[in-house]
Protein backbone atom coordinates (compact mmCIF):
# COMPACT_ATOMS: atom_id res chain seq x y z
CA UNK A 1 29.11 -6.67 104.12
CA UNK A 2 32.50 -7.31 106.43
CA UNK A 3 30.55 -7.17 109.50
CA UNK A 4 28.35 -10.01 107.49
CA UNK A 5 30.36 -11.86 105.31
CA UNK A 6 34.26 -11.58 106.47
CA UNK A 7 36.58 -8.63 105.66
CA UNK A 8 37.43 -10.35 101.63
CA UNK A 9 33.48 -10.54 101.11
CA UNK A 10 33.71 -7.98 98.81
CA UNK A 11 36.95 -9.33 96.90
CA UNK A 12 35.61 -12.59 96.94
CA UNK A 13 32.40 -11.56 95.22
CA UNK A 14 34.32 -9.34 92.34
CA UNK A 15 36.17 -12.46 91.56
CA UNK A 16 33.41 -15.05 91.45
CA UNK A 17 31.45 -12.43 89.12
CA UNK A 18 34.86 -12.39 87.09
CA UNK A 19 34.79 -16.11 86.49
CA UNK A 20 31.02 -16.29 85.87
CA UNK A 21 31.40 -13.47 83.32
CA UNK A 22 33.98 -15.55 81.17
CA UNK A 23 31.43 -18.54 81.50
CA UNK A 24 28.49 -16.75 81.15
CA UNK A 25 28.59 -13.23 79.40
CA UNK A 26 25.75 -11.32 80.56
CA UNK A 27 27.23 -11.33 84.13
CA UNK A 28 30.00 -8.73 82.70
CA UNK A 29 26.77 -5.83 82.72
CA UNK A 30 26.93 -6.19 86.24
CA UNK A 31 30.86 -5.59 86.43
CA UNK A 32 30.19 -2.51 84.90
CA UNK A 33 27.78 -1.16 86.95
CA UNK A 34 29.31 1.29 89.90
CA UNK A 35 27.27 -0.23 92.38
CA UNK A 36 26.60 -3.73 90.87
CA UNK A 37 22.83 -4.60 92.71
CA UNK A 38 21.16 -6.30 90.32
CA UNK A 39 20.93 -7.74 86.72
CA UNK A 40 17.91 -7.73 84.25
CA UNK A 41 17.73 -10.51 82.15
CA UNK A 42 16.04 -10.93 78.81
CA UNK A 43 13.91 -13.60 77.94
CA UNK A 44 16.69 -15.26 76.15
CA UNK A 45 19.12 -15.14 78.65
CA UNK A 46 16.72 -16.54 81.45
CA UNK A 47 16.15 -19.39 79.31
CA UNK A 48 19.51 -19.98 79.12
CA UNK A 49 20.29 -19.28 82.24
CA UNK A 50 17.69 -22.13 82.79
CA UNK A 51 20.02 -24.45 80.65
CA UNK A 52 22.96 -25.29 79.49
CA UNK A 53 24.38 -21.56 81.29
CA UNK A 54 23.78 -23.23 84.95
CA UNK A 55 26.21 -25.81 84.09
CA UNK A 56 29.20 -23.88 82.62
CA UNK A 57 28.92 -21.40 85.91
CA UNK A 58 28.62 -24.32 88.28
CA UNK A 59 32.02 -25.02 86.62
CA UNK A 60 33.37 -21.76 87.41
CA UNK A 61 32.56 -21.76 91.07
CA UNK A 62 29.27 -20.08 91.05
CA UNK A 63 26.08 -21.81 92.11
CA UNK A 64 22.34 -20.92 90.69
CA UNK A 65 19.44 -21.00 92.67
CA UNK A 66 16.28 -20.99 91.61
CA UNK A 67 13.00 -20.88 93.78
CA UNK A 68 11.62 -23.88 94.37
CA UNK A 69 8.56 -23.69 92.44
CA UNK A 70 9.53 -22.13 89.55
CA UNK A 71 11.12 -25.03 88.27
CA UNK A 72 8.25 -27.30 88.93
CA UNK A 73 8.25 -30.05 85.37
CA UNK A 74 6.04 -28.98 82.77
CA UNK A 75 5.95 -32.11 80.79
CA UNK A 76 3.95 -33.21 77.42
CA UNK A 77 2.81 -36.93 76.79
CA UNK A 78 0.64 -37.90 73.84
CA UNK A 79 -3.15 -39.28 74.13
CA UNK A 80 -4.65 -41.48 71.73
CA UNK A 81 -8.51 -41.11 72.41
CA UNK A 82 -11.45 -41.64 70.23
CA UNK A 83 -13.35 -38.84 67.94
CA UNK A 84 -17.11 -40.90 68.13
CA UNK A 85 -19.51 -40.42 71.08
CA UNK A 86 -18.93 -42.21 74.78
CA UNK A 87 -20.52 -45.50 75.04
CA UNK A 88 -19.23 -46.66 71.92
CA UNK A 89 -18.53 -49.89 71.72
CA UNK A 90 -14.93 -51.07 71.21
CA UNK A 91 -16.17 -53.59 68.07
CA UNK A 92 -16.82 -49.64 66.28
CA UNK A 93 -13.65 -48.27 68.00
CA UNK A 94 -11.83 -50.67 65.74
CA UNK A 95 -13.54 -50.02 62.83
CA UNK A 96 -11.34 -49.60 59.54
CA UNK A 97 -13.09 -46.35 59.25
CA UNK A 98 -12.58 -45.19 62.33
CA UNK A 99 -10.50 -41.95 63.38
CA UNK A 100 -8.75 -41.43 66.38
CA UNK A 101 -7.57 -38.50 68.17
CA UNK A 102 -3.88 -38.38 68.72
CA UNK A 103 -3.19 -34.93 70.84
CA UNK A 104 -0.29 -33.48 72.98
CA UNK A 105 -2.11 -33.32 77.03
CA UNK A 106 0.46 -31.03 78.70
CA UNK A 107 0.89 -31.38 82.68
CA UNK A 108 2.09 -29.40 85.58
CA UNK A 109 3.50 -31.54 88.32
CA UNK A 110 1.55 -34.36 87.44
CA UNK A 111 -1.92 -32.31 86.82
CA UNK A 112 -2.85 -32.24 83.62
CA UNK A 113 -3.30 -28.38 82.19
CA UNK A 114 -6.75 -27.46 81.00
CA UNK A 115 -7.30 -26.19 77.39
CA UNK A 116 -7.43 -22.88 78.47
CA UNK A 117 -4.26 -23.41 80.33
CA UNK A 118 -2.36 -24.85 77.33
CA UNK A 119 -3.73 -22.00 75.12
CA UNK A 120 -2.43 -19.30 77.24
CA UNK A 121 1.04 -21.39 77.42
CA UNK A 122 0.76 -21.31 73.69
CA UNK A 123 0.12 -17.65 73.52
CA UNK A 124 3.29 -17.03 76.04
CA UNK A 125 6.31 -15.49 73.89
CA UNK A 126 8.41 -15.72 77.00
CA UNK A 127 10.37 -18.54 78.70
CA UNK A 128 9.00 -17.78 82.20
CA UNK A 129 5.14 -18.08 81.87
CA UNK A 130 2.26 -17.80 84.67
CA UNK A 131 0.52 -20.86 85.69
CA UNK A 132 -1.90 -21.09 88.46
CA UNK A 133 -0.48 -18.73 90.64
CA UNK A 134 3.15 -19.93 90.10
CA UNK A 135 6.05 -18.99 87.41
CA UNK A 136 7.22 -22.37 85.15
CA UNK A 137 9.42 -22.33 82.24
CA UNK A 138 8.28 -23.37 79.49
CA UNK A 139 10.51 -24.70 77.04
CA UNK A 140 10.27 -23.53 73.11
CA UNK A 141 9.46 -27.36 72.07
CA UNK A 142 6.66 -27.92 74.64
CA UNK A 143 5.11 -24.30 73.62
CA UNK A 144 4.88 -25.23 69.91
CA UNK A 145 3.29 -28.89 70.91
CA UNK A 146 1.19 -26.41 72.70
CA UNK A 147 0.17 -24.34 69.29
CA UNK A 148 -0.45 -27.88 67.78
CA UNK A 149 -1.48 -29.75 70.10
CA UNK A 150 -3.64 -32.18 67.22
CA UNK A 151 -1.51 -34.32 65.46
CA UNK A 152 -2.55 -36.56 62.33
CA UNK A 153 -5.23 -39.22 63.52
CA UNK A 154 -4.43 -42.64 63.32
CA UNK A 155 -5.72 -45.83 62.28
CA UNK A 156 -7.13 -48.00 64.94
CA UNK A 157 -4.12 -50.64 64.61
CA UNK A 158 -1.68 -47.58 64.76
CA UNK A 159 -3.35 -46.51 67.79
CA UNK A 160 -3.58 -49.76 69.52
CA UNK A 161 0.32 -50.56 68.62
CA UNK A 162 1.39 -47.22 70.52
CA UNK A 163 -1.22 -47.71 73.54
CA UNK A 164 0.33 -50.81 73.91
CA UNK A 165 4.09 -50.19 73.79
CA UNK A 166 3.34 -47.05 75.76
CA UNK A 167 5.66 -45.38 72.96
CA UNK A 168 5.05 -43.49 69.33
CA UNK A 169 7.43 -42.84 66.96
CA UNK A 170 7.95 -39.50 65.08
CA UNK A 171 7.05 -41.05 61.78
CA UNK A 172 3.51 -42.44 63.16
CA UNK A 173 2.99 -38.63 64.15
CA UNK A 174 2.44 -37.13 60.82
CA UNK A 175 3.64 -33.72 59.80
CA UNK A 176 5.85 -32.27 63.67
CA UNK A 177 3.99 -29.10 64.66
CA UNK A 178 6.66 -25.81 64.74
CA UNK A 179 9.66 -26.67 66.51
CA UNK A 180 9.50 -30.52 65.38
CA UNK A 181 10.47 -33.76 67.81
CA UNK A 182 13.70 -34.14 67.32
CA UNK A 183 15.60 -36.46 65.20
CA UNK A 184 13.98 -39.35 63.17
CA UNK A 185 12.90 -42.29 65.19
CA UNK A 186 12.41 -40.40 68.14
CA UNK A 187 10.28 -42.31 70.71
CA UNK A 188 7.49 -40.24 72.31
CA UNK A 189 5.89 -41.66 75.58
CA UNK A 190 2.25 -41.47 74.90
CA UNK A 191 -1.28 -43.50 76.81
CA UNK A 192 -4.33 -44.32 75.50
CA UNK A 193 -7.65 -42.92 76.93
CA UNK A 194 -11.70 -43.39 76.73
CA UNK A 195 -12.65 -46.04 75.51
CA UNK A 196 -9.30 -46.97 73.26
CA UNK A 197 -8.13 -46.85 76.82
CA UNK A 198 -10.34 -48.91 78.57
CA UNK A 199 -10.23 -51.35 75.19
CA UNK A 200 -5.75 -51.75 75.92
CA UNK A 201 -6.66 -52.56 79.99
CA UNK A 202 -9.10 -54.89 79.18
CA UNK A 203 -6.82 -57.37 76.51
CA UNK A 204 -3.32 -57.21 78.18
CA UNK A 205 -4.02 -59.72 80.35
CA UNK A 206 -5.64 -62.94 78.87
CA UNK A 207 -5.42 -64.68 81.57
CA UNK A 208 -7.57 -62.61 83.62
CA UNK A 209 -10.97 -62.51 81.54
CA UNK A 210 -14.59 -63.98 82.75
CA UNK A 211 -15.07 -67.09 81.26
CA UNK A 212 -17.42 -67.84 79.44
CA UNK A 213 -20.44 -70.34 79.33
CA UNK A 214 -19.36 -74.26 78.48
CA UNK A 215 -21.08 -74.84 75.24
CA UNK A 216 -23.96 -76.83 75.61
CA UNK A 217 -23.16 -79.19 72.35
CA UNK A 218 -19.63 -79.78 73.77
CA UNK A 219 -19.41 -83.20 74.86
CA UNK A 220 -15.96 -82.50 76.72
CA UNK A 221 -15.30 -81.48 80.48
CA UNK A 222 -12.44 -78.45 79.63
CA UNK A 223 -9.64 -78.36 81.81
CA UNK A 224 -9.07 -75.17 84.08
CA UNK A 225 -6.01 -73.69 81.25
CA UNK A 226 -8.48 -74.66 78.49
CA UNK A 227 -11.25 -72.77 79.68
CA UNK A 228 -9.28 -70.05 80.10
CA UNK A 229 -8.19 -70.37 76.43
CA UNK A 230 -11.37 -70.11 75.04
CA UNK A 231 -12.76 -67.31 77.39
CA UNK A 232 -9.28 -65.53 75.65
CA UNK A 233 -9.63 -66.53 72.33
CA UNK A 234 -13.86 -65.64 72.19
CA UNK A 235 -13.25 -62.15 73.34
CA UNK A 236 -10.66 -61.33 70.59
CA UNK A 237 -12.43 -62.93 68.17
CA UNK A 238 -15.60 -60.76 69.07
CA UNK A 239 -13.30 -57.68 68.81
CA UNK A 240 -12.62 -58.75 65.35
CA UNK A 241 -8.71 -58.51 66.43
CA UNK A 242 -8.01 -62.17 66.48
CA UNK A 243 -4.79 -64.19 68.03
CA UNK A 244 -2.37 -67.14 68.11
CA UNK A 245 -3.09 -69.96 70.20
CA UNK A 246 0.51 -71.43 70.64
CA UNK A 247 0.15 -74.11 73.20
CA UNK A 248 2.19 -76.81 73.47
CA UNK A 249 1.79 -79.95 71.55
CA UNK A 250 -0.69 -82.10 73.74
CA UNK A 251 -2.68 -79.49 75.29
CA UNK A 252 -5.98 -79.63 73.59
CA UNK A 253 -5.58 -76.46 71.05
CA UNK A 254 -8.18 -78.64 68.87
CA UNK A 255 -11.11 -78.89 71.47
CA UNK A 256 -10.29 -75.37 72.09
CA UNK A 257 -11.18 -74.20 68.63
CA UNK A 258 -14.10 -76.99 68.01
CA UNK A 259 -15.10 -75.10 71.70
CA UNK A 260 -15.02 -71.60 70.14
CA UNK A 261 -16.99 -72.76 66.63
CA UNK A 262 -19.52 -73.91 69.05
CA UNK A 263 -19.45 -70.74 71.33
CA UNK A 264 -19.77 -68.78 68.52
CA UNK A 265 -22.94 -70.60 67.30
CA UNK A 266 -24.63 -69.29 70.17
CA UNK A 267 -24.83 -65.44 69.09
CA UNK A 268 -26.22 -64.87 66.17
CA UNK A 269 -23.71 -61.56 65.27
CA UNK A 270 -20.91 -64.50 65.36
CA UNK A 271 -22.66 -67.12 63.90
CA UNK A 272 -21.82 -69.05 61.03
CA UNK A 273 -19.01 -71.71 59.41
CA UNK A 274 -15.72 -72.13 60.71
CA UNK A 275 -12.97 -72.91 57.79
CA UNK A 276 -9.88 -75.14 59.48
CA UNK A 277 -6.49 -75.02 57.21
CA UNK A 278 -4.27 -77.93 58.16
CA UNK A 279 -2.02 -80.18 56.85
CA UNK A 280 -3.41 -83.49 54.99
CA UNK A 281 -1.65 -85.06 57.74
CA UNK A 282 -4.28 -83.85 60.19
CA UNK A 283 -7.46 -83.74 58.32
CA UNK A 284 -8.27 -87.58 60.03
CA UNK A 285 -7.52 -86.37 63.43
CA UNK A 286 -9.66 -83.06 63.32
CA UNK A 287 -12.58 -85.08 61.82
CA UNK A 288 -12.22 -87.93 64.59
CA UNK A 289 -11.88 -84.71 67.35
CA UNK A 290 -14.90 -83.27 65.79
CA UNK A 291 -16.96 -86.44 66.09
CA UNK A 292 -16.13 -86.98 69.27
CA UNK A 293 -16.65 -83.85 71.46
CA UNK A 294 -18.94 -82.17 68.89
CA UNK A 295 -21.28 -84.98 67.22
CA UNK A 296 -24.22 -82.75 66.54
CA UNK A 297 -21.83 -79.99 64.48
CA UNK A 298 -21.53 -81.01 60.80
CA UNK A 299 -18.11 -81.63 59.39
CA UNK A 300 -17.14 -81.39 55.54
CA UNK A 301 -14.02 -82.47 54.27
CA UNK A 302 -13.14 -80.06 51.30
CA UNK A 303 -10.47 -82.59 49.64
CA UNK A 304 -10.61 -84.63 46.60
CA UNK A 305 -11.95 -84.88 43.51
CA UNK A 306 -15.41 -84.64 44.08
CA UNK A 307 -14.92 -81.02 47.06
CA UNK A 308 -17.66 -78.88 46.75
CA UNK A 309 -19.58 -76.44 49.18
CA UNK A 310 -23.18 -77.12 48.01
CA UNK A 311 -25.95 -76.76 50.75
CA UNK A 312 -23.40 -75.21 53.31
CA UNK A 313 -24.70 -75.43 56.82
CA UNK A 314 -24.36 -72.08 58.77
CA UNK A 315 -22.89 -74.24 61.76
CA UNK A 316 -20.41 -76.52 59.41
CA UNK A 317 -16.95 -76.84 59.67
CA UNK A 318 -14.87 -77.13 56.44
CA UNK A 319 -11.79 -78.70 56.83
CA UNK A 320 -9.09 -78.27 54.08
CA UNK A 321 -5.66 -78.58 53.34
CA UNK A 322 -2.84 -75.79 52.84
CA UNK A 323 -2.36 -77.82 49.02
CA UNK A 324 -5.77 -77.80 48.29
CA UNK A 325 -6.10 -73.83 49.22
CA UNK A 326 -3.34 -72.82 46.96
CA UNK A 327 -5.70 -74.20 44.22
CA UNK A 328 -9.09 -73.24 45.09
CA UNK A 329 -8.59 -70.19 47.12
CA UNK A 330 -11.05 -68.13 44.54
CA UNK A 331 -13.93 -70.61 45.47
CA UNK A 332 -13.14 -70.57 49.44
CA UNK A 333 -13.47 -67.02 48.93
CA UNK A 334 -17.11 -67.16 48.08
CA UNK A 335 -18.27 -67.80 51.61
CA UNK A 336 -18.42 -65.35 54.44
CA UNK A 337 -16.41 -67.52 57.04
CA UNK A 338 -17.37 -67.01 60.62
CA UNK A 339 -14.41 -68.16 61.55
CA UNK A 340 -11.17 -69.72 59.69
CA UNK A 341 -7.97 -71.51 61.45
CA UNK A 342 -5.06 -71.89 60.72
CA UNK A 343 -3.38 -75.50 62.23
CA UNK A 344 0.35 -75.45 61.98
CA UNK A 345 0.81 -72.36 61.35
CA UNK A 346 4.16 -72.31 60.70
CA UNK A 347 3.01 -73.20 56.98
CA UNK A 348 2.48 -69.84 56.98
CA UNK A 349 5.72 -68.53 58.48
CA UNK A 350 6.83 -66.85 55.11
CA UNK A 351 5.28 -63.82 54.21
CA UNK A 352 6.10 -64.16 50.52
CA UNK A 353 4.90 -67.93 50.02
CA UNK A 354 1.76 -68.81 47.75
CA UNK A 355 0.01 -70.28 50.63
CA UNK A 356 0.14 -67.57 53.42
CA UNK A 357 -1.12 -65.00 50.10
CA UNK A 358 -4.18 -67.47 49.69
CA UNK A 359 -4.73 -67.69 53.27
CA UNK A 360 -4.58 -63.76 53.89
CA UNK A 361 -7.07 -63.07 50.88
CA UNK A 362 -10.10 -65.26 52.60
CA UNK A 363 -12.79 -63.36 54.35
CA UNK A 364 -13.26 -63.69 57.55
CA UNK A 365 -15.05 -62.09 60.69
CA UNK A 366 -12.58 -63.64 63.16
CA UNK A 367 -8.76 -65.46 62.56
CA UNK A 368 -7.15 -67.64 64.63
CA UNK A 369 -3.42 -69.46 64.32
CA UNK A 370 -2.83 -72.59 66.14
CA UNK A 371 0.81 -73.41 66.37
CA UNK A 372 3.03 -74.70 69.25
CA UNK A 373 6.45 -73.01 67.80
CA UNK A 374 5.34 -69.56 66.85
CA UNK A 375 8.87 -68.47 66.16
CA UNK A 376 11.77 -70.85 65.06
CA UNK A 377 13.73 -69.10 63.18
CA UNK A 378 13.71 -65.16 62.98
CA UNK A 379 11.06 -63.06 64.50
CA UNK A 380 9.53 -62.78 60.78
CA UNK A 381 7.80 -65.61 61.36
CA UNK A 382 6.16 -63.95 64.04
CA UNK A 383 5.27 -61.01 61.82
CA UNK A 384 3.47 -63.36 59.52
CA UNK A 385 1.57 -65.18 62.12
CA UNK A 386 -0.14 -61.90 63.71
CA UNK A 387 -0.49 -60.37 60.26
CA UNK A 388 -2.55 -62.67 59.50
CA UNK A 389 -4.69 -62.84 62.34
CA UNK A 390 -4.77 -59.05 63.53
CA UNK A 391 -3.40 -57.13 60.32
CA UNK A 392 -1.95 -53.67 60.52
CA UNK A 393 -0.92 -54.32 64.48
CA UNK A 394 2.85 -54.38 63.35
CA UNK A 395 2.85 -52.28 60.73
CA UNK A 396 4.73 -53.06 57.04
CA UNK A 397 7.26 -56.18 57.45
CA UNK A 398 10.15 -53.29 56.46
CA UNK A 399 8.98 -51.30 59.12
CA UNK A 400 8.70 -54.26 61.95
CA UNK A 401 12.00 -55.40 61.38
CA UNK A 402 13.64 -51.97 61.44
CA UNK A 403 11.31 -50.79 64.38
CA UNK A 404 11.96 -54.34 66.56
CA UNK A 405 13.17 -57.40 65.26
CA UNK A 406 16.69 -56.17 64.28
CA UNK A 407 17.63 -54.67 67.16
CA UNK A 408 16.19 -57.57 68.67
CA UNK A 409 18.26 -59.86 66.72
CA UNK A 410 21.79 -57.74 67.08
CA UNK A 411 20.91 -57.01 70.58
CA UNK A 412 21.49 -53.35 69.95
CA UNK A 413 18.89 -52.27 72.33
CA UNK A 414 17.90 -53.76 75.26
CA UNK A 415 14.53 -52.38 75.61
CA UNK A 416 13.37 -53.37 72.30
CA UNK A 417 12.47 -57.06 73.21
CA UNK A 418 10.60 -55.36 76.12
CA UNK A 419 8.70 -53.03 73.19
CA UNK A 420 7.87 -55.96 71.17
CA UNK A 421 6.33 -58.46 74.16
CA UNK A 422 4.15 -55.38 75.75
CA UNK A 423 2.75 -55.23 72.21
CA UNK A 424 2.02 -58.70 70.58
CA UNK A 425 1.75 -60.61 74.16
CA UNK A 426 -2.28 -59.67 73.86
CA UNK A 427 -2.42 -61.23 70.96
CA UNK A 428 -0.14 -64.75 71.79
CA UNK A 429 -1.57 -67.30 73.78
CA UNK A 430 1.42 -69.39 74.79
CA UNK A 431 1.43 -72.39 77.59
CA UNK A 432 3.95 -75.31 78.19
CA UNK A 433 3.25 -78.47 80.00
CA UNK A 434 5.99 -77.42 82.69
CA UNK A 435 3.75 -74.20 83.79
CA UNK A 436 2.52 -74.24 87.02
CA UNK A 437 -1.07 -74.83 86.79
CA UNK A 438 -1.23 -76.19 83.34
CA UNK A 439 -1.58 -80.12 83.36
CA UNK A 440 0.54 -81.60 86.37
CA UNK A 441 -1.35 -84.83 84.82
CA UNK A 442 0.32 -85.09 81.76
CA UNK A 443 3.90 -86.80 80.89
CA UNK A 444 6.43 -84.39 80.13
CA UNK A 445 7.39 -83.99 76.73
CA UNK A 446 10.20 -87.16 75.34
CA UNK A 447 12.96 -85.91 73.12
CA UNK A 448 14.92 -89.06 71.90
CA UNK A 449 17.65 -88.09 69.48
CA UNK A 450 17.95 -90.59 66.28
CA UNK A 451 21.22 -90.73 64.34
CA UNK A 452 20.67 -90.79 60.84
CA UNK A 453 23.64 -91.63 58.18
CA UNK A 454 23.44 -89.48 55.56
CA UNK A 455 24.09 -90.51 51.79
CA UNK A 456 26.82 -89.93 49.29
CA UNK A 457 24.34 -87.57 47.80
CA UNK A 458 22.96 -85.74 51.21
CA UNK A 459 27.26 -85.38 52.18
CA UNK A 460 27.87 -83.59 49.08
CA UNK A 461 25.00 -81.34 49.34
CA UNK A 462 25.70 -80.50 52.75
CA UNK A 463 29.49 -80.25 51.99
CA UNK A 464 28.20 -77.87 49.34
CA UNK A 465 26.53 -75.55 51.58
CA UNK A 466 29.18 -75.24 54.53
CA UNK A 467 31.41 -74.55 51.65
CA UNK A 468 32.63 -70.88 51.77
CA UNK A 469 31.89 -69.11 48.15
């Protein structure tokens, strides 16, 4: 060893084992060997040697090395995949009876591990285990997501929310297998697969779709945006998954609904009336649109004392206002409804209001929310628009707003406004004027601020509420 190392070689080594023995106990058996050659570990102590150990002798002076390939990642992401047959279509994988897989796929370097391969890592009672011709540890956590590697299935809108965000939380897992996740509210990376899979690819870009055929009874030329509205808003409609069109004001969000009442016409699975909610303020204007670029389609006005829906057409369109729902919601609800809107939907904004409980108890195939301010005020609003429209995609209001909106709104976490857009942006449609592309014909929009005295009577309400209590 001094012809090798230098004449203190030997001292040297007796005092670096000294220090790693205080660190790391174990290292003291070799001290008391006579001839100190090697050092058997048990399977404890190589997984700790594997851990937090390598740090506290790195401290003391003494490096561990470890070859190369032993300490190649085993890592564990969770799959969301569907239980029925291939070639189903995505209309069944959504379902409200449908069941979906939600498994741990374990992978070595990248490569995902077969079943056979994941049982035998299951089966391993050591921290070192054998895998394709190579030693890997395997850490205690990962080998009990082995054991159980079938979690509770979830609901198709649990399913889509966590393909979407890329992310599931423990409490969407159901009971933790042996060795649990971790604390509550830890975030699991997980990816969707089959068809759930090919379903998340094909809606997370709405801009990107086919479009589809220009109705025939349309008498309108769509612009280029427009068309690309209704080519979005007729494929999640046919998914039965619906969406908010949230254009702003001026961009044609009318003849883009009167053209997706008219595409729908044309398949007879989608067929059937469309019910518009508006103000009263509006019910002129969508008759006048209706007449104009659809003059063949049949309009009713369901207002006044003499509303009724005797001798329905199966093409009509029903227009009614938010007042006159409140009150006759129960007869509304006698017709299956192709299709129902919702214009200004921020009428709807509060989950707890009379009129967004009538408006969530009408049957519908398909739901669609017009609107060009989707959120004013808190991101609530937001939770009440896509509840409507695509229920069960953000989960309980208690559970949105501790999940996203109020770290959102304290800005305690960065990531969660990135969470939040990868999963409702599928499902909101939103253009300005100023976008590239859009209408480079049309005016921008005029603000003009008016100045507006207020009353004895407005002053001492207002005084009233600035007031500190």
């Amino acid at each position: 060893m001094e012809r090798l190392l230098g004449p203190r070689a030997e001292t040297e080594t007796l005092l670096a084992l000294r220090r790693g023995a205080r660190a790391w106990p174990p290292l003291q058996r070799l001290l008391d060997d006579a001839a100190p050659d090697q050092l058997r570990l048990t399977d404890d102590e190589a997984f700790d040697l594997l851990g937090d150990a390598t740090d506290a002798l790195r401290a003391a002076g003494v490096g561990v090395h470890w070859p190369r390939e032993l300490v190649k990642a085993l890592t564990a992401t969770a799959e969301i995949g569907q239980r029925t047959a291939p070639g189903s279509t995505a209309g069944g994988l959504l379902d409200t009876e449908a069941i979906l897989d939600f498994r741990w796929q374990i992978s070595l370097g990248g490569e995902p591990l077969t079943e056979a391969e994941m049982d035998a890592l299951a089966e391993s009672r050591r921290p070192l285990v054998r895998l394709r011709d190579q030693w890997v540890v395997a850490d205690p956590k990962l080998v009990a997501r082995a054991k159980r590697r079938r979690m509770e299935p979830l609901t198709p809108m649990e399913a889509l929310s966590a393909a979407l965000t890329g992310e599931a939380e423990r409490s969407e897992m159901g009971v933790p297998p042996a060795g649990g996740w971790g604390r509550d509210g830890d975030r699991v990376p997980c990816t969707a697969v089959g068809a759930l899979g090919d379903l998340v690819a094909r809606i997370r870009d709405p801009e990107s779709r086919t479009l589809v055929p220009h109705p025939v009874a349309l008498k309108a030329t769509l612009r280029e945006y427009q068309k690309r509205g209704l080519a979005w808003l007729a494929e999640m409609c046919a998914l039965g998954l619906g969406g908010c069109l949230a254009d702003d004001m001026g961009l044609g969000k009318t003849i883009t609904l009167l053209a997706l009442h008219l595409h729908r016409q044309s398949d007879p699975t989608t067929a059937g009336p469309t019910l518009v909610v508006c103000p009263a303020s509006l019910l002129g204007n969508w008759q006048r649109e209706a007449a104009r670029f659809a003059p063949l389609t049949p309009v009713r006005r369901y207002h006044g004392g003499d509303r009724h829906l005797k001798d329905l057409a199966g093409d009509e369109i029903v227009l009614v206002t938010y007042g006159v729902l409140r009150r006759d919601r129960e007869v509304l609800a006698e017709t299956a409804w192709s299709l129902v809107a919702a214009d200004e939907a921020q009428h709807v904004k509060n989950p707890y209001a009379v009129t967004a409980r009538e408006l969530r108890a009408l049957p519908a195939r398909a739901r669609v929310a017009l609107t060009g301010t989707p959120v004013e005020n808190n991101l609530s609003e937001l939770w009440a628009l896509l509840d409507w429209t695509t229920p069960g995609l953000l989960g309980t209001l208690t559970a949105f707003r501790d999940r996203h909106a109020r770290a959102i709104e304290a800005g305690e976490d960065p990531e969660a406004a990135k969470r939040l857009s990868r999963l409702v942006r599928p499902f909101l449609l939103r253009r300005k004027k100023s976008d590239p592309g859009v209408a480079p014909e049309l005016p921008p929009k005029t603000e003009t601020d008016h100045i507006v005295p207020l009353t004895a009577e407005h002053g001492a309400v207002w005084y009233s509420s600035c007031s500190p209590h």
